[in-house]
Protein backbone atom coordinates (compact mmCIF):
# COMPACT_ATOMS: atom_id res chain seq x y z
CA UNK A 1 -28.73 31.98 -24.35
CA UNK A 2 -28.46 30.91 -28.10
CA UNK A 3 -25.14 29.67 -29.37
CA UNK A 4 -23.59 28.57 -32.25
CA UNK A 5 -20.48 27.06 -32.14
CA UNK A 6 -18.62 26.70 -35.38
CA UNK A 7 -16.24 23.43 -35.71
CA UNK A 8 -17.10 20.16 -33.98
CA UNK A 9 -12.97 19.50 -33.02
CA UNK A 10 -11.86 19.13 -29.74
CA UNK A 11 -12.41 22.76 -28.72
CA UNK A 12 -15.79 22.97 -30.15
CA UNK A 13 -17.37 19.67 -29.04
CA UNK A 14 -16.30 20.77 -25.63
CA UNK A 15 -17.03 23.96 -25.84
CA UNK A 16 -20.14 23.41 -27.32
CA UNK A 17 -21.08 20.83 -24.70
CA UNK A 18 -20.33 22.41 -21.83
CA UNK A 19 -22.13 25.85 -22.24
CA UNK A 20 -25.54 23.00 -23.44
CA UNK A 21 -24.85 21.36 -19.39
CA UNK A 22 -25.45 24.64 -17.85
CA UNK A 23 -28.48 24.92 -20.07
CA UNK A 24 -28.15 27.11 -22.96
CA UNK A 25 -29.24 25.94 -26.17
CA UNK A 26 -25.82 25.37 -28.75
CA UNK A 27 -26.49 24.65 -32.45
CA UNK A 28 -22.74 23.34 -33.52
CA UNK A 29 -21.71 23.66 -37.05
CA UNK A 30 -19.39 21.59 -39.10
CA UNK A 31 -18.96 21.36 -43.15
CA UNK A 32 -18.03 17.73 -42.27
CA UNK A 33 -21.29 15.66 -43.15
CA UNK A 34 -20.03 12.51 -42.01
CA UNK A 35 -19.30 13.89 -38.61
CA UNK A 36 -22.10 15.56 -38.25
CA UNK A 37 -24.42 12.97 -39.13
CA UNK A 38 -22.49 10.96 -36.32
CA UNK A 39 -22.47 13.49 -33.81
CA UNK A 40 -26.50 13.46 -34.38
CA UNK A 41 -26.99 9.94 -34.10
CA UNK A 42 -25.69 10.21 -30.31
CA UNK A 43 -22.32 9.13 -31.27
CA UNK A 44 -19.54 11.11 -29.89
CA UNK A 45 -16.19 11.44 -31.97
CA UNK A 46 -13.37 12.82 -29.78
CA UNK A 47 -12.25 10.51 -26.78
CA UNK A 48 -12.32 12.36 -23.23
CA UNK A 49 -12.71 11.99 -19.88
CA UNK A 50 -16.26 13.26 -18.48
CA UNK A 51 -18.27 14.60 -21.96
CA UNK A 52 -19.97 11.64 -23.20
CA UNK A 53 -22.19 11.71 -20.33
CA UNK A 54 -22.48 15.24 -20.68
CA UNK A 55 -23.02 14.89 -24.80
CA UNK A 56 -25.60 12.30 -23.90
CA UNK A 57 -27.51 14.35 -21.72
CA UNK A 58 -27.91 17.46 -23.25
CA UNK A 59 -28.59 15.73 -26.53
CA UNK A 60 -31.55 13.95 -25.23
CA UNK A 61 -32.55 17.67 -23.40
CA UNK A 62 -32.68 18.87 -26.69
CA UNK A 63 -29.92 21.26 -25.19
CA UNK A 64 -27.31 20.38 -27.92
CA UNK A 65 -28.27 19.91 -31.86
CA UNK A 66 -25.56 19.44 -34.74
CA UNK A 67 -26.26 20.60 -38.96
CA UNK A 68 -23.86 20.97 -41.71
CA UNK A 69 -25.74 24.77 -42.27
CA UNK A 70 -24.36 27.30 -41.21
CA UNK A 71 -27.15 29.87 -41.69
CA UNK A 72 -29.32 27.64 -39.69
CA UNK A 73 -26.77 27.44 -37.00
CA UNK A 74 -26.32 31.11 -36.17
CA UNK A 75 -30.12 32.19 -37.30
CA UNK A 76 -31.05 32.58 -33.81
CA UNK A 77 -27.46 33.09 -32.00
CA UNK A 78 -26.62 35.29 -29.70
CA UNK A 79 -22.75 34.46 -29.64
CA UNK A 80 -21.37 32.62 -32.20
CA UNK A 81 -17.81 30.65 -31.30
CA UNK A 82 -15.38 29.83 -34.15
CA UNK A 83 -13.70 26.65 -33.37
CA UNK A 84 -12.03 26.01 -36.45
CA UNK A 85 -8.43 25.01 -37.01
CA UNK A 86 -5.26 27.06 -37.26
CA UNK A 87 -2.64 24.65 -39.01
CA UNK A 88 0.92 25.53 -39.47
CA UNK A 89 1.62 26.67 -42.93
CA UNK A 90 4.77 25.39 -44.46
CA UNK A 91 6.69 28.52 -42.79
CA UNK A 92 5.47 27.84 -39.09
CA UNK A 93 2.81 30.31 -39.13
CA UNK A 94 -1.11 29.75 -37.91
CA UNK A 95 -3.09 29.63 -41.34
CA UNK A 96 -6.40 31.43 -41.17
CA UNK A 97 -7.72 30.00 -44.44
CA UNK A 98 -11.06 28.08 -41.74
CA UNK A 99 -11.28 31.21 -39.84
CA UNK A 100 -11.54 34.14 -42.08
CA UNK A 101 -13.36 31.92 -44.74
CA UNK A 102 -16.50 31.07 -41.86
CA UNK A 103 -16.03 35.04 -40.76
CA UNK A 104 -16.76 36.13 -44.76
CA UNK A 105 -19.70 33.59 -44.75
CA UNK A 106 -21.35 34.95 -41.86
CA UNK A 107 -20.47 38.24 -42.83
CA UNK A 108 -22.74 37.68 -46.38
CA UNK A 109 -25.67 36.06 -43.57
CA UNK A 110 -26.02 38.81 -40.67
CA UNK A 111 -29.10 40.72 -40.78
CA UNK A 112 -30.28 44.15 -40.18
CA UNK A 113 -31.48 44.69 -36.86
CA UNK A 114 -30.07 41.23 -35.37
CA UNK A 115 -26.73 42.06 -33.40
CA UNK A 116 -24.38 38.89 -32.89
CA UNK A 117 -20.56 38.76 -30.83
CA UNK A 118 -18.28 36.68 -32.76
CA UNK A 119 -15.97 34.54 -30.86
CA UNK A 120 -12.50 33.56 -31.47
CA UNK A 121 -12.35 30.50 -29.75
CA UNK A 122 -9.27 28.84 -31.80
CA UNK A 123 -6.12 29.94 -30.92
CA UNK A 124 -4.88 32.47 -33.58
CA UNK A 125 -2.24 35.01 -34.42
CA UNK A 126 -1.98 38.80 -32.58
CA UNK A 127 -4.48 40.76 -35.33
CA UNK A 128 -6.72 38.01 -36.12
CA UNK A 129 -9.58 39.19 -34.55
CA UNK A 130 -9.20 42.83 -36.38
CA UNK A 131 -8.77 40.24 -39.86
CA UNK A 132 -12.14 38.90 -38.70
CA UNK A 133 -13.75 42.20 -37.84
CA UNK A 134 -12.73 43.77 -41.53
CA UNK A 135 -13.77 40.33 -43.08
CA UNK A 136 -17.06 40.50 -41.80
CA UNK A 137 -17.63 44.54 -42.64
CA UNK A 138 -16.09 43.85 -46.35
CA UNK A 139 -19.39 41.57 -47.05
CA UNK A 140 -21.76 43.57 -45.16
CA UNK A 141 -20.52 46.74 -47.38
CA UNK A 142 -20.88 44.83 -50.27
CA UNK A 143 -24.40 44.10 -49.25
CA UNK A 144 -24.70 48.15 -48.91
CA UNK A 145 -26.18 46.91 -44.84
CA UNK A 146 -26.91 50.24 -42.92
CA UNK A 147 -24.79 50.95 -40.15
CA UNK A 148 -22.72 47.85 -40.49
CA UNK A 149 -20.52 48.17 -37.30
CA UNK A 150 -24.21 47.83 -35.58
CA UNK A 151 -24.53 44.58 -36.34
CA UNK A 152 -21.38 42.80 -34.57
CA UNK A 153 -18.57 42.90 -32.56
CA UNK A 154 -15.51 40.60 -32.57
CA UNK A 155 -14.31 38.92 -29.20
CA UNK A 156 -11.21 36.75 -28.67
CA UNK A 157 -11.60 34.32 -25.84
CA UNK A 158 -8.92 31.92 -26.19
CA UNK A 159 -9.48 28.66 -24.92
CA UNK A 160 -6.99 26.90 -22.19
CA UNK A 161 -8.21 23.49 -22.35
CA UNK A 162 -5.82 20.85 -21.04
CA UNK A 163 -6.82 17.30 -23.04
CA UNK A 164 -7.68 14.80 -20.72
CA UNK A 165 -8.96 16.59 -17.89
CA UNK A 166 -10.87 19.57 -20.61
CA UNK A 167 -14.69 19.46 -18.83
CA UNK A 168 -13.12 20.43 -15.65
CA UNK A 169 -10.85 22.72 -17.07
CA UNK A 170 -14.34 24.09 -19.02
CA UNK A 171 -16.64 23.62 -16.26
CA UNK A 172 -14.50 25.30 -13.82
CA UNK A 173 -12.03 27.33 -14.94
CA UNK A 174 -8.97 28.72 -13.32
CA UNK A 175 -9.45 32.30 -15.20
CA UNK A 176 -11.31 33.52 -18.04
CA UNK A 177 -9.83 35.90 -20.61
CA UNK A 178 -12.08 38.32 -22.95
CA UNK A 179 -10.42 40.58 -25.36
CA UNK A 180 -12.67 43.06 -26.63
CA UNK A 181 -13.09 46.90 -26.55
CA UNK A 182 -17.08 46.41 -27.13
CA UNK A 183 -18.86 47.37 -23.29
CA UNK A 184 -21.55 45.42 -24.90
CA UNK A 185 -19.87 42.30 -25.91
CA UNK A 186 -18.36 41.92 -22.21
CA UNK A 187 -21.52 42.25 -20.52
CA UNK A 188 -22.89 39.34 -22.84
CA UNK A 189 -19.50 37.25 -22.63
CA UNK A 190 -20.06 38.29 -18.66
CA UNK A 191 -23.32 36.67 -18.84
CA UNK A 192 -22.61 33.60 -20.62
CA UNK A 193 -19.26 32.79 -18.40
CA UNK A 194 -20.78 34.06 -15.19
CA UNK A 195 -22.57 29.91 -14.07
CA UNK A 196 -18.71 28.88 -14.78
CA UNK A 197 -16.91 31.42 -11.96
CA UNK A 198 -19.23 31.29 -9.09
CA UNK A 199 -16.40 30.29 -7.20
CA UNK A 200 -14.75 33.70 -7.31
CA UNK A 201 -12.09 33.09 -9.99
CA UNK A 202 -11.38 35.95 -12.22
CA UNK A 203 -12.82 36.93 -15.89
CA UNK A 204 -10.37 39.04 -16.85
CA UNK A 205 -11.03 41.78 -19.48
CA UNK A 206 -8.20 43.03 -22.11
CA UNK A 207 -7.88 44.37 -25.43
CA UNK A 208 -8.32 41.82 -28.38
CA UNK A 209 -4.80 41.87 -29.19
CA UNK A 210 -3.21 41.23 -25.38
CA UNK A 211 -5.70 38.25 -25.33
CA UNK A 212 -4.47 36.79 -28.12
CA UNK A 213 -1.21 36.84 -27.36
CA UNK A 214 -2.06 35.55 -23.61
CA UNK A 215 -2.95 32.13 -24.57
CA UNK A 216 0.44 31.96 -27.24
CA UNK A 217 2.53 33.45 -24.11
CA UNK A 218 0.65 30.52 -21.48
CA UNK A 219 1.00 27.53 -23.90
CA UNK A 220 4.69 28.56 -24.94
CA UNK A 221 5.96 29.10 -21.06
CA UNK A 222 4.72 25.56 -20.27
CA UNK A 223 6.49 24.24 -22.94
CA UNK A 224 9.68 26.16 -21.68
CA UNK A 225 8.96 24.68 -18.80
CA UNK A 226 9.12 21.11 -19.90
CA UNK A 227 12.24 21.62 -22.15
CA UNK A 228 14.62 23.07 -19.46
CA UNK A 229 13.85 20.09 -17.35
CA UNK A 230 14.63 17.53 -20.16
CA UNK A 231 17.71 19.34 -20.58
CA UNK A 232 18.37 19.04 -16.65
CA UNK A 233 17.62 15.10 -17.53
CA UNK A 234 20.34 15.27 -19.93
CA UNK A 235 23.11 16.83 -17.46
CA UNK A 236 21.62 14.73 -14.61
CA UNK A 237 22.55 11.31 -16.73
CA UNK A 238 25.75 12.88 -17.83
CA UNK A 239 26.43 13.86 -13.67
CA UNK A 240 25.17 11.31 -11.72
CA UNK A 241 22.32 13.13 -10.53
CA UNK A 242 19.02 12.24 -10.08
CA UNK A 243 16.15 14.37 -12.05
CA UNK A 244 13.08 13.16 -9.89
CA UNK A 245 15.10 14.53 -7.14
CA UNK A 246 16.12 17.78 -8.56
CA UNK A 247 12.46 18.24 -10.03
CA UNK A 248 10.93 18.14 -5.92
CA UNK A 249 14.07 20.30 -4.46
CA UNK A 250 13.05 23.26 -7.00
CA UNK A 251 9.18 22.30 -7.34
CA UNK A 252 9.06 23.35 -3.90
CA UNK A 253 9.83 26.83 -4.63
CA UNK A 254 6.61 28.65 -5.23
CA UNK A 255 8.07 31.07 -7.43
CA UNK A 256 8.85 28.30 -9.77
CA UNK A 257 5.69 25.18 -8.79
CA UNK A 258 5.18 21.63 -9.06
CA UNK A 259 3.74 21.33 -12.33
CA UNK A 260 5.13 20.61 -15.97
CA UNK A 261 8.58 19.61 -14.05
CA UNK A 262 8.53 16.27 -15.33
CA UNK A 263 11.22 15.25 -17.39
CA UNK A 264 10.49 12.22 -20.37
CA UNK A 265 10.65 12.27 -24.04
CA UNK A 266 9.26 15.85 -25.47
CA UNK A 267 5.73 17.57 -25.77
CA UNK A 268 3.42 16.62 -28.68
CA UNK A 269 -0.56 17.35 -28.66
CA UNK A 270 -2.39 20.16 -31.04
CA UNK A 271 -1.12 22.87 -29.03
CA UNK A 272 2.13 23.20 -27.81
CA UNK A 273 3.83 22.68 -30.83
CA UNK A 274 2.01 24.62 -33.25
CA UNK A 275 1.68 27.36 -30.78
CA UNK A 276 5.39 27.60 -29.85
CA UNK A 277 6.16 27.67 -33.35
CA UNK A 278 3.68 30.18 -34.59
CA UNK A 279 4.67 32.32 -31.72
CA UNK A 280 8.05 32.45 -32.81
CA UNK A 281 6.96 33.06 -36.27
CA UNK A 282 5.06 36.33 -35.54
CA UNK A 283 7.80 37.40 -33.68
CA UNK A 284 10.24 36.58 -36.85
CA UNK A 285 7.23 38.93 -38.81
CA UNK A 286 8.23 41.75 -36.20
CA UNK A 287 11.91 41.27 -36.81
CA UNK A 288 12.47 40.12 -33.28
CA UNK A 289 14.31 36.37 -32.66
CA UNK A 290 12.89 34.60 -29.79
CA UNK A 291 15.86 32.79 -29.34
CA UNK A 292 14.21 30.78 -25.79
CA UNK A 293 11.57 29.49 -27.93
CA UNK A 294 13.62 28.39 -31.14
CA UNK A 295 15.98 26.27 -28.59
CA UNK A 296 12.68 25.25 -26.66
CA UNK A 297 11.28 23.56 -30.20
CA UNK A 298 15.59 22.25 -30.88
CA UNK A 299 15.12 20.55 -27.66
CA UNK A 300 12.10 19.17 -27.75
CA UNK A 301 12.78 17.60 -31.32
CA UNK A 302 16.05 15.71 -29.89
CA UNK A 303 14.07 14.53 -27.00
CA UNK A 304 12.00 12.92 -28.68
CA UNK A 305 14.52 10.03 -30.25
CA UNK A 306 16.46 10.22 -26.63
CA UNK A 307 15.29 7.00 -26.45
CA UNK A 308 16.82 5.69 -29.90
CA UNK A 309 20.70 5.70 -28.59
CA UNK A 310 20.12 3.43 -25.48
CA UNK A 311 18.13 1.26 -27.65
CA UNK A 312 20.59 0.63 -30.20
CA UNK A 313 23.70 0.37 -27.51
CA UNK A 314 21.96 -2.27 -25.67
CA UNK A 315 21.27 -4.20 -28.89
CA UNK A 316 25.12 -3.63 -30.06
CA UNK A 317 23.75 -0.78 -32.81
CA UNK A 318 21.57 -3.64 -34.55
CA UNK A 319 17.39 -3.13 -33.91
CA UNK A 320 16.76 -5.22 -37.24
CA UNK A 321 14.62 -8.26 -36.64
CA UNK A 322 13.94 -7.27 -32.61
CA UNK A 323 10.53 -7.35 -31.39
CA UNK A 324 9.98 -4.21 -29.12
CA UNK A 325 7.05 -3.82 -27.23
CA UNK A 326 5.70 -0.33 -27.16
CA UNK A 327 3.31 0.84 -24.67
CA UNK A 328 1.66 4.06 -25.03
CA UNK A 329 0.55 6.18 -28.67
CA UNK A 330 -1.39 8.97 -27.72
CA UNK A 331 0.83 12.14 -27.07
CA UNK A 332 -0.47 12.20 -23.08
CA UNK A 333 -2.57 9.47 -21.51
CA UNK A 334 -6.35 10.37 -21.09
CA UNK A 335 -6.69 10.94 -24.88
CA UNK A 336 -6.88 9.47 -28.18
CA UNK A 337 -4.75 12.31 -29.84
CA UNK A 338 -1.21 11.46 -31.54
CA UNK A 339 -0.94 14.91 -33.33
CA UNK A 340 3.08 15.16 -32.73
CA UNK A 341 3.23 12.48 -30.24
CA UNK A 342 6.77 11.09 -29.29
CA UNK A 343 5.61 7.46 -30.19
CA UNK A 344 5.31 8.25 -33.81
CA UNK A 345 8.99 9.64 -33.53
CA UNK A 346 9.93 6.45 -32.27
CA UNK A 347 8.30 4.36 -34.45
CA UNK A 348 9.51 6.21 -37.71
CA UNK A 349 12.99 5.63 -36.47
CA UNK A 350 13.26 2.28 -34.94
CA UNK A 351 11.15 0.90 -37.64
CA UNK A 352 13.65 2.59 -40.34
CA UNK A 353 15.98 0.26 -38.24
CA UNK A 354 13.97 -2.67 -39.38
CA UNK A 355 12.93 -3.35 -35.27
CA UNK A 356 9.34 -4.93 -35.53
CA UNK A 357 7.13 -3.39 -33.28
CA UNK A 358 3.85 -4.07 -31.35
CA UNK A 359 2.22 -2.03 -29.44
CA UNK A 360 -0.62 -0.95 -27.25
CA UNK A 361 -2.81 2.18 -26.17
CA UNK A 362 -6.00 2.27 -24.27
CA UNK A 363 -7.63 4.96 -26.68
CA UNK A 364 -5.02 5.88 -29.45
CA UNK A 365 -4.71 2.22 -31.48
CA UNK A 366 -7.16 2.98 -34.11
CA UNK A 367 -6.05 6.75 -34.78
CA UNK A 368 -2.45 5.63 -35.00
CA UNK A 369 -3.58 2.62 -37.59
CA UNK A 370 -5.63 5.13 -40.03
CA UNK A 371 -2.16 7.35 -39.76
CA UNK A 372 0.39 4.05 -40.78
CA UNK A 373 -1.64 1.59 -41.83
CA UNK A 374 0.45 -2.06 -41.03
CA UNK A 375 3.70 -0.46 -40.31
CA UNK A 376 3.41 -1.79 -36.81
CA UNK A 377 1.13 -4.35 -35.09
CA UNK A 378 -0.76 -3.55 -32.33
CA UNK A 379 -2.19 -6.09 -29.16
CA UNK A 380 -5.27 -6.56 -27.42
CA UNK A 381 -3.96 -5.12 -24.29
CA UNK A 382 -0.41 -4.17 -22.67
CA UNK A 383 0.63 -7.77 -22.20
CA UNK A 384 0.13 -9.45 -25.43
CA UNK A 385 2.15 -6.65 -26.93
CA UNK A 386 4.93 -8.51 -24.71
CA UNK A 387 4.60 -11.76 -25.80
CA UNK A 388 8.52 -12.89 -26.67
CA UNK A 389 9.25 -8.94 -26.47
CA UNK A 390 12.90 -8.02 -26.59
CA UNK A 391 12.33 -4.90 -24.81
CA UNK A 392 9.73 -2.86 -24.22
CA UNK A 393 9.25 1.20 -24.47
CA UNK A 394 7.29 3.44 -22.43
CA UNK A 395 5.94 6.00 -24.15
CA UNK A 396 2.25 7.79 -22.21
CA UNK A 397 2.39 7.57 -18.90
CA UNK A 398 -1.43 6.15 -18.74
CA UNK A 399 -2.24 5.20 -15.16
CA UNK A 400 -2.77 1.45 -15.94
CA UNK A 401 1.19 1.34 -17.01
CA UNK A 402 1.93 2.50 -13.71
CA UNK A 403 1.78 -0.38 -11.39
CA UNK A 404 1.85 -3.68 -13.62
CA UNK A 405 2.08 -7.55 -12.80
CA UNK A 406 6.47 -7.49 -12.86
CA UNK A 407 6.64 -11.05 -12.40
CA UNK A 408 4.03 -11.20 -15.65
CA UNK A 409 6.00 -9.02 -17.78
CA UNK A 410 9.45 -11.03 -16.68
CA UNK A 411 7.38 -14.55 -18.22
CA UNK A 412 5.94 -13.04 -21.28
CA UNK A 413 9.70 -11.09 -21.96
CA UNK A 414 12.34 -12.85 -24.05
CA UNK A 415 14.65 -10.23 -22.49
CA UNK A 416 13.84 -8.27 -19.27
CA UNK A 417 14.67 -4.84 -20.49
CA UNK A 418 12.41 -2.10 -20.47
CA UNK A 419 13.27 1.59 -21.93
CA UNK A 420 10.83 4.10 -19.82
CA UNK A 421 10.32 7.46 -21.54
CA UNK A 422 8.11 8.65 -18.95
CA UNK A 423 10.06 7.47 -15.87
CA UNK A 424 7.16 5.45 -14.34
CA UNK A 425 8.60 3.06 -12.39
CA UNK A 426 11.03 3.27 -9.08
CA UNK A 427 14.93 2.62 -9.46
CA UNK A 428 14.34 -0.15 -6.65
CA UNK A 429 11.96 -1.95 -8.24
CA UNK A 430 13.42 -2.42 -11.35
CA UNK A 431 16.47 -3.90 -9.23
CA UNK A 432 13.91 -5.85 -7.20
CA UNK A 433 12.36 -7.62 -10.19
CA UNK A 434 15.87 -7.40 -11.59
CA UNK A 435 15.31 -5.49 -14.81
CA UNK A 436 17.56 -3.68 -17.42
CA UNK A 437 15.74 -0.52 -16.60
CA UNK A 438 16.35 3.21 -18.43
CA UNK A 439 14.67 6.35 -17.95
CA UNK A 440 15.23 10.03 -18.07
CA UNK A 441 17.33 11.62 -16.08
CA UNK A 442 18.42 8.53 -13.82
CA UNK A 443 20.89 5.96 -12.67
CA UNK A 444 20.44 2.86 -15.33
CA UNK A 445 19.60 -0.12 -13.58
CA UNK A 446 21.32 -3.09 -14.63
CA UNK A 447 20.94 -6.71 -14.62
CA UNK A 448 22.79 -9.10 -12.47
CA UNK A 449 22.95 -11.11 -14.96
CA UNK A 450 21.85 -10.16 -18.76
């Protein structure tokens, strides 16, 4: 099938991608010349897991082209996915400015006779896709096209796309949800998803609006999810209790499941913040207060300075002049994104302070840099950032953080203290190796001598 996949973000590259590997032909589309001319050149421009091989191949297959034109991108599309981006306006809400101004271009571009589905791939407001549907009709009436409604049909197919692990989640996903009243834009979104569900898991058909508000409802439940067990965190420290514990007793309960039970220092990403908050905003439109969801985004906010107070009592309420090592930038490990990450949080504030900070990422360094500039310094790899370190912060749980040289970090320490905000180390190591040791949720380990 011919695709045309407009936006060359995150969701679009691996959209895009993914639907080239099981061998249609995708034309993506971006207004961004110096990305696309990249992208061309082989050169991929979003860091994850598993799709630069993928990118590679299909782009040598001739599987996967990129332009700047979007009339050459969709000329000979079947399906055309908009991929564009949804920022929060100034009052929380998702602005539509990228998506209804692509749907009015393609609206003045359709032709008589050639019937397209247009996708909503970006995650967008409850109505969008009936704002995209009327968008496109107002051009083709002003082009006096016969028999207008012919000529398209509007789909939402939200994306659930976890960064990190996003070409599994794509190449085999969990459930696949198609809004659309249109019998003949199912049986082509049918088509086109049926080489990714072989395996029996369910496409599942609903109206446009019910889908749209699906991948809101999923996104803002898992972010629920994570602030009632930072709040547990809280009343653990404040109890004596034990959060890793309490997260396996009630993990266990299938009603309730393992995942997004880990307590640490708040959500960040492109997602779960802007989609939390824009779901709370329609319902504000509808004159309904989602009062979970307002105290899910309080929470998070807090959370992500929970850090700051331990900080400042170990150093007697006076960062100014301490080197603290940082480890981690990106908002989750396995990706180069900081949009609302934690670190930056913790940076703003302790760096307020006057603490001098260095830190290290395995992907995030140079997206973090173009964001600050010099603000902080950053290391060749997690142990320079420790050289003569005062103490360091955890802030991604990346896998190489989790089992490190102890007796390496105690040499290149001036003081063994280390502030986890992602609780990746055990309580008995940290006495072991004889640390000053905080987390979330736990017993503080403390030095025999400090």
């Amino acid at each position: 099938m011919n695709i045309a996949v407009i936006g060359t973000g995150y969701v679009g590259l691996v959209t895009g991608t993914c639907f080239a590997e099981s061998g249609n032909m995708v034309t993506c589309v971006d207004i961004d010349e110096k990305k696309i001319n990249k992208l061309s050149s082989g050169k991929i421009t979003i860091y994850e897991p598993g799709l630069e091989k993928l990118f590679d191949r299909n782009q040598k297959e001739g599987r996967l082209k990129f332009t700047t034109c979007l009339a050459e991108g969709i000329k000979d599309a079947r399906v055309v996915f908009l991929a564009l981006p949804t920022p929060p306006s100034e009052d929380g809400s998702a602005d539509l400015k990228y998506v209804l101004g692509v749907a009015s271009d393609i609206g003045s571009l359709l032709q008589e006779g050639d019937y397209k589905v247009l996708i909503d791939k970006s995650t967008v407001p409850v109505g969008t896709a009936e704002k995209v549907h009327q968008t496109v009709l107002l051009q083709l009436n002003e082009r006096k096209i016969k028999n207008p409604e012919s000529l398209f049909d509007v789909v939402s197919n939200p994306e659930f796309l976890r960064e990190g692990v996003a070409v599994e989640d794509f190449m085999k996903p969990n459930r696949v949800v198609i809004g659309s009243k249109s019998e003949k834009a199912k049986k082509i979104m049918h088509e086109l998803y049926a080489p990714f569900v072989r395996q029996g898991n369910p496409i599942i058909y609903m109206d446009e609006r019910s889908a749209e508000l699906t991948k809101y409802a999923a996104n803002s439940f898992l972010a629920t999810k994570i602030s009632f067990m930072n709040e547990i965190a809280q009343l653990c420290e404040r109890l004596g209790a034990d959060v890793d514990m309490v997260r396996k007793g009630i993990g266990s309960d299938e009603r309730i499941g393992k995942r997004f039970l880990f307590s640490g220092i708040g959500y960040g990403g492109s997602c779960f913040p802007k989609d939390v908050q824009a779901l709370s905003k329609s319902a504000i439109e509808t004159g309904y207060d989602f009062q979970i969801l307002n105290a899910v985004m309080a929470v998070n906010e807090a959370q992500k300075v929970h850090l700051l107070t331990p900080v400042l009592n170990y150093f007697n309420g006076n960062v100014a002049g301490r080197k603290i090592a940082l480890w981690g930038l990106a908002f989750k490990p396995n990706t180069d994104d900081i949009r609302e990450a934690p670190s930056l949080k913790l940076i703003e504030e302790l760096t307020k302070l006057g603490a001098s900070i260095t830190a290290y990422d395995p992907e995030a360094m140079e997206n973090v840099q173009q964001l600050i500039g010099n603000k902080i310094s950053f290391a060749e790899n997690q142990y320079d950032a420790l050289e003569d370190a005062e103490a360091l912060v955890i802030a991604t749980e990346w896998n190489e953080f989790r089992t490190p040289d102890f007796n390496k970090i105690r040499s290149l320490m001036k003081n063994h203290v280390i502030f986890d905000g992602r609780n990746l180390f055990e309580l008995y190591q940290m006495r072991d190796c004889n640390f000053h040791y905080v987390s979330i949720g736990r017993e503080t380990v403390t030095q025999n001598n400090k």
